[in-house]
C-alpha atoms as a PDB file:
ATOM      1  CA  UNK A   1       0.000   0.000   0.000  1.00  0.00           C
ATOM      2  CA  UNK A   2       1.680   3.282  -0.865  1.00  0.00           C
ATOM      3  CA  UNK A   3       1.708   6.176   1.110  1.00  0.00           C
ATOM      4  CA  UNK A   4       2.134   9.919   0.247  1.00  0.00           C
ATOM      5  CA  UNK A   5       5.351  11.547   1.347  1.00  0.00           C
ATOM      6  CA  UNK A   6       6.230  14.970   0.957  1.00  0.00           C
ATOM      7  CA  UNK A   7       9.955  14.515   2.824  1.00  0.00           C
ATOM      8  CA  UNK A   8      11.587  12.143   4.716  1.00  0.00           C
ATOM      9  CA  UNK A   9      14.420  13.227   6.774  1.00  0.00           C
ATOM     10  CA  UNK A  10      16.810  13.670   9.809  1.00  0.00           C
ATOM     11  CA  UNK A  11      16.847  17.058  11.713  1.00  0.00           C
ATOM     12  CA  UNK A  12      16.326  18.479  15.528  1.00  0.00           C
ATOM     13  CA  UNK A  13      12.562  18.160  16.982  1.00  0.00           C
ATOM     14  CA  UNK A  14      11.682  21.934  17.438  1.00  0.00           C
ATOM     15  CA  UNK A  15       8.694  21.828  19.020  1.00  0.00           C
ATOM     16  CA  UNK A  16       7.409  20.355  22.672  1.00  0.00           C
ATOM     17  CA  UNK A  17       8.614  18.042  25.428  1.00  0.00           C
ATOM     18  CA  UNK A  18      10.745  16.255  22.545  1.00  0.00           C
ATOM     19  CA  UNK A  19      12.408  20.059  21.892  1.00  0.00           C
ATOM     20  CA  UNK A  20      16.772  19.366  20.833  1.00  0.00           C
ATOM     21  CA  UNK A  21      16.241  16.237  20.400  1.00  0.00           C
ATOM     22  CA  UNK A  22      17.548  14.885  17.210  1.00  0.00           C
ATOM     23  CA  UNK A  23      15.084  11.985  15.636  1.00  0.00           C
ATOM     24  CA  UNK A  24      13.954  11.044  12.039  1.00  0.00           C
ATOM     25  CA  UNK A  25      10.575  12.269  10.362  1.00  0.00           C
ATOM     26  CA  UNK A  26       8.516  11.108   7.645  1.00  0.00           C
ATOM     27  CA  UNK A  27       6.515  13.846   6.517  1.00  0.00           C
ATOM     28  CA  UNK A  28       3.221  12.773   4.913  1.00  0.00           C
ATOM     29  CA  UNK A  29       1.301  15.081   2.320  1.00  0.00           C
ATOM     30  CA  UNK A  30      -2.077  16.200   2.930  1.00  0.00           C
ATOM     31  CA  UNK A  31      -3.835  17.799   6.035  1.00  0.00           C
ATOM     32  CA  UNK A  32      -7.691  17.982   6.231  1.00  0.00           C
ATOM     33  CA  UNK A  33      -7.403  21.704   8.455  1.00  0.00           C
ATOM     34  CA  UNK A  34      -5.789  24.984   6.802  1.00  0.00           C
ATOM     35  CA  UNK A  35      -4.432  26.922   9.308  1.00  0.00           C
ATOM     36  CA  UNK A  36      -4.072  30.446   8.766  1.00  0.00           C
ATOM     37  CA  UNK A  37      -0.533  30.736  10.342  1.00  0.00           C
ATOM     38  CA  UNK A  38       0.462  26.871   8.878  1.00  0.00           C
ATOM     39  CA  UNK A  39       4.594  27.258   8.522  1.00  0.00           C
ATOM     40  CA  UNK A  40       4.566  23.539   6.611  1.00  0.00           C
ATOM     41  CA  UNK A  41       4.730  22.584   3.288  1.00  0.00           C
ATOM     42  CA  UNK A  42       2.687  19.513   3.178  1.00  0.00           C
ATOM     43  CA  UNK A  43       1.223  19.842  -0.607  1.00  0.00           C
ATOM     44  CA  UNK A  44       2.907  17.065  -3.447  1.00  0.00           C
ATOM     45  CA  UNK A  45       4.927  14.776  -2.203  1.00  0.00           C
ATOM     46  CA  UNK A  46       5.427  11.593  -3.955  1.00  0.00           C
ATOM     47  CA  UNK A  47       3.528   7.870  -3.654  1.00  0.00           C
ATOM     48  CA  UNK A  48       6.338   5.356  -1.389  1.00  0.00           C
ATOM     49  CA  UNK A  49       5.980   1.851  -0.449  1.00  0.00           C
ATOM     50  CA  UNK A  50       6.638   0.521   2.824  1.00  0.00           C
ATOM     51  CA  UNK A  51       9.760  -0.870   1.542  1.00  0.00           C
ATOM     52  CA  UNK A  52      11.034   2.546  -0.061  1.00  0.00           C
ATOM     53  CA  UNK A  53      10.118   4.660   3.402  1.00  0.00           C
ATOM     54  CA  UNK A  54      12.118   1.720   5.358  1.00  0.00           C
ATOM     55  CA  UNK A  55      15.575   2.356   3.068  1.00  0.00           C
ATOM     56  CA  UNK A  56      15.455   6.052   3.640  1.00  0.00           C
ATOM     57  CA  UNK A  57      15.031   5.876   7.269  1.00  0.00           C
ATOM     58  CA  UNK A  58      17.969   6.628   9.211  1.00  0.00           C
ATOM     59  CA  UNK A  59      18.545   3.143  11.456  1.00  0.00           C
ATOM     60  CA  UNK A  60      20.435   4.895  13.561  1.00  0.00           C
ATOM     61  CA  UNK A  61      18.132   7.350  14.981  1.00  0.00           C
ATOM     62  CA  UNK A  62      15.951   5.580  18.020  1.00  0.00           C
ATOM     63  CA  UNK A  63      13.055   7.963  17.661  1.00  0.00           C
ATOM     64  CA  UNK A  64      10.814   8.679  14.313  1.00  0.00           C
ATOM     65  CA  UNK A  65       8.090  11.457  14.177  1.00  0.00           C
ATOM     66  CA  UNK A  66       5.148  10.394  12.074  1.00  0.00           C
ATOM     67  CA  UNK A  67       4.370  14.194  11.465  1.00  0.00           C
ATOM     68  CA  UNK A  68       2.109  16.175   8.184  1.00  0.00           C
ATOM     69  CA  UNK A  69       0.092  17.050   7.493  1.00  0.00           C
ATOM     70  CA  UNK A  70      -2.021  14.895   9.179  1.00  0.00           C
ATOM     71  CA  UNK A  71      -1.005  11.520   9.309  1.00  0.00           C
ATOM     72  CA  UNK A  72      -3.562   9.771  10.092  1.00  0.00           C
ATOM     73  CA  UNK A  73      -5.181  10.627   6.840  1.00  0.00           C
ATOM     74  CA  UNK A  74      -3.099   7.855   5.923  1.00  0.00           C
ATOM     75  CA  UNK A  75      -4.647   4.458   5.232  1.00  0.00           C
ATOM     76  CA  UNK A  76      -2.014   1.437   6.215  1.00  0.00           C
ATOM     77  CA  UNK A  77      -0.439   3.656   8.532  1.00  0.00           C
ATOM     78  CA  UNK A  78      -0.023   0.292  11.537  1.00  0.00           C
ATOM     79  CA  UNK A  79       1.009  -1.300   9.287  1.00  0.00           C
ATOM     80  CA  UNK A  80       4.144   1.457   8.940  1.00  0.00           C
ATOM     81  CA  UNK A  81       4.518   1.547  12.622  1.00  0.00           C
ATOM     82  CA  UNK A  82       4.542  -1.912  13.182  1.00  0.00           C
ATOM     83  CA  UNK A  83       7.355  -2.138  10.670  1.00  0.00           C
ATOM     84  CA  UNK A  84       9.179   0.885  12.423  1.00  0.00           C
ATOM     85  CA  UNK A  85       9.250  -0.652  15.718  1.00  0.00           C
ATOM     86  CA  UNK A  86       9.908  -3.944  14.754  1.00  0.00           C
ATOM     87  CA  UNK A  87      13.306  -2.290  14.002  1.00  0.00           C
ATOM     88  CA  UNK A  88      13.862  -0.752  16.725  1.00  0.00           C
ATOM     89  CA  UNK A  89      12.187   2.418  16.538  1.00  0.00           C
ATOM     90  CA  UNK A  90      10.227   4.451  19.074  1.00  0.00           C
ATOM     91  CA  UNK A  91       7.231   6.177  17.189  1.00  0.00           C
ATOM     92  CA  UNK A  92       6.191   9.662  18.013  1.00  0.00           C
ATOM     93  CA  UNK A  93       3.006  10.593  16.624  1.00  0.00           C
ATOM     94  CA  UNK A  94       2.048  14.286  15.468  1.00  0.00           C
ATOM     95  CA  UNK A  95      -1.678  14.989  14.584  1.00  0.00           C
ATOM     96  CA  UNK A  96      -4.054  17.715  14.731  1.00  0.00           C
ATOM     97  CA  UNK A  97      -6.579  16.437  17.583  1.00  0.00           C
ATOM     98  CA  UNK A  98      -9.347  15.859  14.883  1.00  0.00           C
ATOM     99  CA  UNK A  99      -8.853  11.904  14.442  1.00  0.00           C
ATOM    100  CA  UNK A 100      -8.706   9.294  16.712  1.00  0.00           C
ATOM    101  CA  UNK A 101      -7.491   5.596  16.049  1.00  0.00           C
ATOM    102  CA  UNK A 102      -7.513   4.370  19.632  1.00  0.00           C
ATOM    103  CA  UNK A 103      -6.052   1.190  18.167  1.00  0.00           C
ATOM    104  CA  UNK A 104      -3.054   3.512  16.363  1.00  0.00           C
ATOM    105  CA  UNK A 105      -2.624   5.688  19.420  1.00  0.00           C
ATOM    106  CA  UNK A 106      -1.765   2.639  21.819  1.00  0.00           C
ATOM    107  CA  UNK A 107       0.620   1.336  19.032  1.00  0.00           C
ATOM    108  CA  UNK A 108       3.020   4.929  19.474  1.00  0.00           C
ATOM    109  CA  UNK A 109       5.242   5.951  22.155  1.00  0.00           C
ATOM    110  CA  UNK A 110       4.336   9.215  21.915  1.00  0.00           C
ATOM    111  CA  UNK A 111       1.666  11.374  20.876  1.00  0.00           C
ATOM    112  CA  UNK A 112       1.728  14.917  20.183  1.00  0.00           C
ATOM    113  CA  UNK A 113      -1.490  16.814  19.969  1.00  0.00           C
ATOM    114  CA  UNK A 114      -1.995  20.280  18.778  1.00  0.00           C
ATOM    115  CA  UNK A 115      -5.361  21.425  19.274  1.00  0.00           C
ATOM    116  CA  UNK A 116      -6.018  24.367  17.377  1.00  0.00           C
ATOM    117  CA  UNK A 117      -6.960  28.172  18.956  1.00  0.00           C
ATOM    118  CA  UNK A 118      -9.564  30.530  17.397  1.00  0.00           C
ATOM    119  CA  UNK A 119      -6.335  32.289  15.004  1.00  0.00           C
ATOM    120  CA  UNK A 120      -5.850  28.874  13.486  1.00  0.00           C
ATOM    121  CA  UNK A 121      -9.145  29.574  11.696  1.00  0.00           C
ATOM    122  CA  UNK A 122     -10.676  26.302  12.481  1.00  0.00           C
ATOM    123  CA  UNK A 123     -13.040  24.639  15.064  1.00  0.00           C
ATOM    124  CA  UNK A 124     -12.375  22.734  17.770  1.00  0.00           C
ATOM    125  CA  UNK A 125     -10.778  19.155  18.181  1.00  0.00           C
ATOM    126  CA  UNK A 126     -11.857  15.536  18.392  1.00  0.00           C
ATOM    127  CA  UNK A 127     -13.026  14.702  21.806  1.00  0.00           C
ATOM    128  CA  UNK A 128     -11.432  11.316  22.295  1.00  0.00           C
ATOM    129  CA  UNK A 129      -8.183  12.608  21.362  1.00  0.00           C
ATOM    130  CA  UNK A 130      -8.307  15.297  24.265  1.00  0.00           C
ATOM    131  CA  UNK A 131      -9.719  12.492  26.815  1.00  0.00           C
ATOM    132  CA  UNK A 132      -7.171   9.975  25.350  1.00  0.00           C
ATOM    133  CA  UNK A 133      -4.175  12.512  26.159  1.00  0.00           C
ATOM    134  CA  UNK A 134      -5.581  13.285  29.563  1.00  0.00           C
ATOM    135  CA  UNK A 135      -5.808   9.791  30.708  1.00  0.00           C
ATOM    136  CA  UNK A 136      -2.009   8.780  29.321  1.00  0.00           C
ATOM    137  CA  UNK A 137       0.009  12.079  30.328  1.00  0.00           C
ATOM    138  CA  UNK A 138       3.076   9.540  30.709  1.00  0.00           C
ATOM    139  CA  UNK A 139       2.957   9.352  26.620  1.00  0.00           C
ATOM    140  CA  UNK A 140       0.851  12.222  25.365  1.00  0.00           C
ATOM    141  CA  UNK A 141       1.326  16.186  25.430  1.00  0.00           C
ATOM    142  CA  UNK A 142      -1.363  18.708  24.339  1.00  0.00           C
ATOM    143  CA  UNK A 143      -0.178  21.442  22.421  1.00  0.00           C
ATOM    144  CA  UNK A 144      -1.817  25.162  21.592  1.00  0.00           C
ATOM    145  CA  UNK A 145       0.247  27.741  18.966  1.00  0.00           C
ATOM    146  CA  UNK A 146      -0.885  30.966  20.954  1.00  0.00           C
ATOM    147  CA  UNK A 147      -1.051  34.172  18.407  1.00  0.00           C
ATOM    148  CA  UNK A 148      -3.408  36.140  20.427  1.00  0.00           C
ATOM    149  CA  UNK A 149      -5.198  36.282  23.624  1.00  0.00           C
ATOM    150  CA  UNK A 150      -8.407  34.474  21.987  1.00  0.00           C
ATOM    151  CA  UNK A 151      -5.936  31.747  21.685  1.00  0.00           C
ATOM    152  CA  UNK A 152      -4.691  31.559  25.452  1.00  0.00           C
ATOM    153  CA  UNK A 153      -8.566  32.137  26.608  1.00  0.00           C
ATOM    154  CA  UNK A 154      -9.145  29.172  24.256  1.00  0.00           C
ATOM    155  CA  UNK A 155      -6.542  27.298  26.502  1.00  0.00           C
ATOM    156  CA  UNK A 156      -8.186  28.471  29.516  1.00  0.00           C
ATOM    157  CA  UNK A 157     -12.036  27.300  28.555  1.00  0.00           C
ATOM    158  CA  UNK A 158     -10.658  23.625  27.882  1.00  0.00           C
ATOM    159  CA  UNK A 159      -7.951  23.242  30.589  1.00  0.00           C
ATOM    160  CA  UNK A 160      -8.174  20.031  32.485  1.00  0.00           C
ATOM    161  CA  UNK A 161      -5.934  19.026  35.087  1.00  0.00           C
ATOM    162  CA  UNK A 162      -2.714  17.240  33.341  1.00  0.00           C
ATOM    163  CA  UNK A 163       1.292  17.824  34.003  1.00  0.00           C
ATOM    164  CA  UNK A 164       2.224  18.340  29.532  1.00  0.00           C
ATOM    165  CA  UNK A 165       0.315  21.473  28.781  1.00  0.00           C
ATOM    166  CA  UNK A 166       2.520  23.192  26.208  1.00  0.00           C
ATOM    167  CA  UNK A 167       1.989  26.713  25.385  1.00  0.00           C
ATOM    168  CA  UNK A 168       3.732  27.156  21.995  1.00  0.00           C
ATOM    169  CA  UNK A 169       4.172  30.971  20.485  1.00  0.00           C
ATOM    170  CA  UNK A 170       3.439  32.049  16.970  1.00  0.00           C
ATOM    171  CA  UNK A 171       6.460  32.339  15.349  1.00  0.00           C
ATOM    172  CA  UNK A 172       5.432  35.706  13.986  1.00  0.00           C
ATOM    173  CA  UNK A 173       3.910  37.177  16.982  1.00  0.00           C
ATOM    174  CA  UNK A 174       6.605  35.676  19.366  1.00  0.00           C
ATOM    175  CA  UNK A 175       7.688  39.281  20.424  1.00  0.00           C
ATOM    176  CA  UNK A 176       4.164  41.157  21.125  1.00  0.00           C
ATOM    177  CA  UNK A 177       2.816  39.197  23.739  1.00  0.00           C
ATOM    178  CA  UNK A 178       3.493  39.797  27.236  1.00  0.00           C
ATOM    179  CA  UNK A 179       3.448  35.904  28.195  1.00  0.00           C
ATOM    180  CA  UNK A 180       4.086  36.401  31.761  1.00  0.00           C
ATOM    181  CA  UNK A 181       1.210  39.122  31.906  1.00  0.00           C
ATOM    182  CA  UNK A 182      -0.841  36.325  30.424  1.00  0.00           C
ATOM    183  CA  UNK A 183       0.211  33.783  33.543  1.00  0.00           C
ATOM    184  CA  UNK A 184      -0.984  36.247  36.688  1.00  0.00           C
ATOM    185  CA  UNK A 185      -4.397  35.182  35.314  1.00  0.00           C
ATOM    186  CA  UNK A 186      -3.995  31.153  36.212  1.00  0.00           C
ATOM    187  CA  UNK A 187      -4.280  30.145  39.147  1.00  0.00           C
ATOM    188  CA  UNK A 188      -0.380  28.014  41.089  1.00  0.00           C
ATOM    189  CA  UNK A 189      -1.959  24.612  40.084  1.00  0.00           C
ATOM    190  CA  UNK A 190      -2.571  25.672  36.503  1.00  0.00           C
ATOM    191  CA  UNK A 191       0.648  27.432  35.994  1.00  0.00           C
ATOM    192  CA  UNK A 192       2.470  24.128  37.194  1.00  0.00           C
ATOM    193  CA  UNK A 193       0.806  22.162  34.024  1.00  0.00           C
ATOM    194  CA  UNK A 194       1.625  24.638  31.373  1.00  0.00           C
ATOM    195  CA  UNK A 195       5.133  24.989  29.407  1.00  0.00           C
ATOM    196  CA  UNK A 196       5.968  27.799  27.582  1.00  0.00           C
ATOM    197  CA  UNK A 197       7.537  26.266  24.567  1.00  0.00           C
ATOM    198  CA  UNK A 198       9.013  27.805  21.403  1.00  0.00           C
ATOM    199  CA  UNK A 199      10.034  26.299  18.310  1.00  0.00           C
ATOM    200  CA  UNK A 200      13.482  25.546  19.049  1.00  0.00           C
ATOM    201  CA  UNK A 201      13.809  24.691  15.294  1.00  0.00           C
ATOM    202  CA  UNK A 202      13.603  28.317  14.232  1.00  0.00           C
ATOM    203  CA  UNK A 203      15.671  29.298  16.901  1.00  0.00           C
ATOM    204  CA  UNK A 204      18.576  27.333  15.629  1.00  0.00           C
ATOM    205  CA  UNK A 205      17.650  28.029  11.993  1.00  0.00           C
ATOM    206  CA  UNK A 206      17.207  24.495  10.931  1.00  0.00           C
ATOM    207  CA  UNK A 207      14.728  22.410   9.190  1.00  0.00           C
END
């Protein structure tokens, strides 16, 4: 079964509880949200077997970031993971918090889920992905980009009690928000959930 890669390659995780550390990532095409501030390229990309994603990996890397896109607009993808752990690999999934494959979710390590904010330009998230991440916090974060303060209040209406809250700042807005203005609103047990994260990526000027 073929799936659609835009890039495969080996770089520094920018973003999260995973931020500096250096892992592989298969990029799929194709994302069924269009955020307004998106910073990926996820459009094209080329058809790959399993076989042809499994020679490009780098087998030296432990961890792999299944990342889009949205990957799990990808049919056969346990079938990939599977394959990616039976070689060793630790699987860190990346998805937008509209699809849930509880089936999928138990197979990764990881699971990174970035629920999008009122500047994203799109509505709301799947519910079983938010209660799924709340009831693992030993392998799940929950991520919000913040451009505004309609994005923190956003953060604010859903919080639920869980340690891997991460707070991540528009890359183009990083430098007009007063962040710590922002944190005298929450209260000492939310402030201990919440990590103010940017993309380390940029910072270092990589890919």
């Amino acid at each position: 079964m073929p799936y659609k890669i835009k890039e495969i390659f080996t770089s520094i995780q920018g973003e999260g509880l995973f931020a500096g550390r250096i892992m592989n990532f298969i990029r799929f095409s194709g994302c069924n949200l269009d955020c307004r501030w998106c910073d990926t390229d996820h459009e094209g990309g080329e058809e790959k077997t399993l076989a042809e994603i499994m020679e490009t990996v780098d087998g030296k890397m432990k961890w792999v970031s299944l990342t889009g896109g949205e990957p799990l607009l990808q049919k056969g993808l346990e079938e990939l993971i599977k394959e990616l752990k039976a070689r060793g690999h630790n699987i860190l999934l990346e998805t937008n918090g509209t699809l849930f494959r509880k089936g999928l979710f138990d197979s990764c390590d990881f699971i990174s889920a970035d629920l999008k904010g009122p500047s994203s330009g799109n509505r709301g998230f799947e519910k079983k992905v938010f209660e799924y991440c709340i009831n693992h916090p030993g392998k799940t974060q929950l991520k919000i980009v913040l451009q505004n303060k309609k994005d923190f209040n956003f953060f604010k209406s859903i919080y639920k009690s869980y340690p891997n809250w991460i707070l991540q700042p528009e890359w183009t807005t990083i430098h007009q928000i007063d962040y710590l203005a922002w944190l005298q609103e929450l209260s000492p047990e939310i402030r201990a959930d919440i990590r103010f994260i940017p993309q380390i990526h940029k910072v270092l000027e990589v890919e």
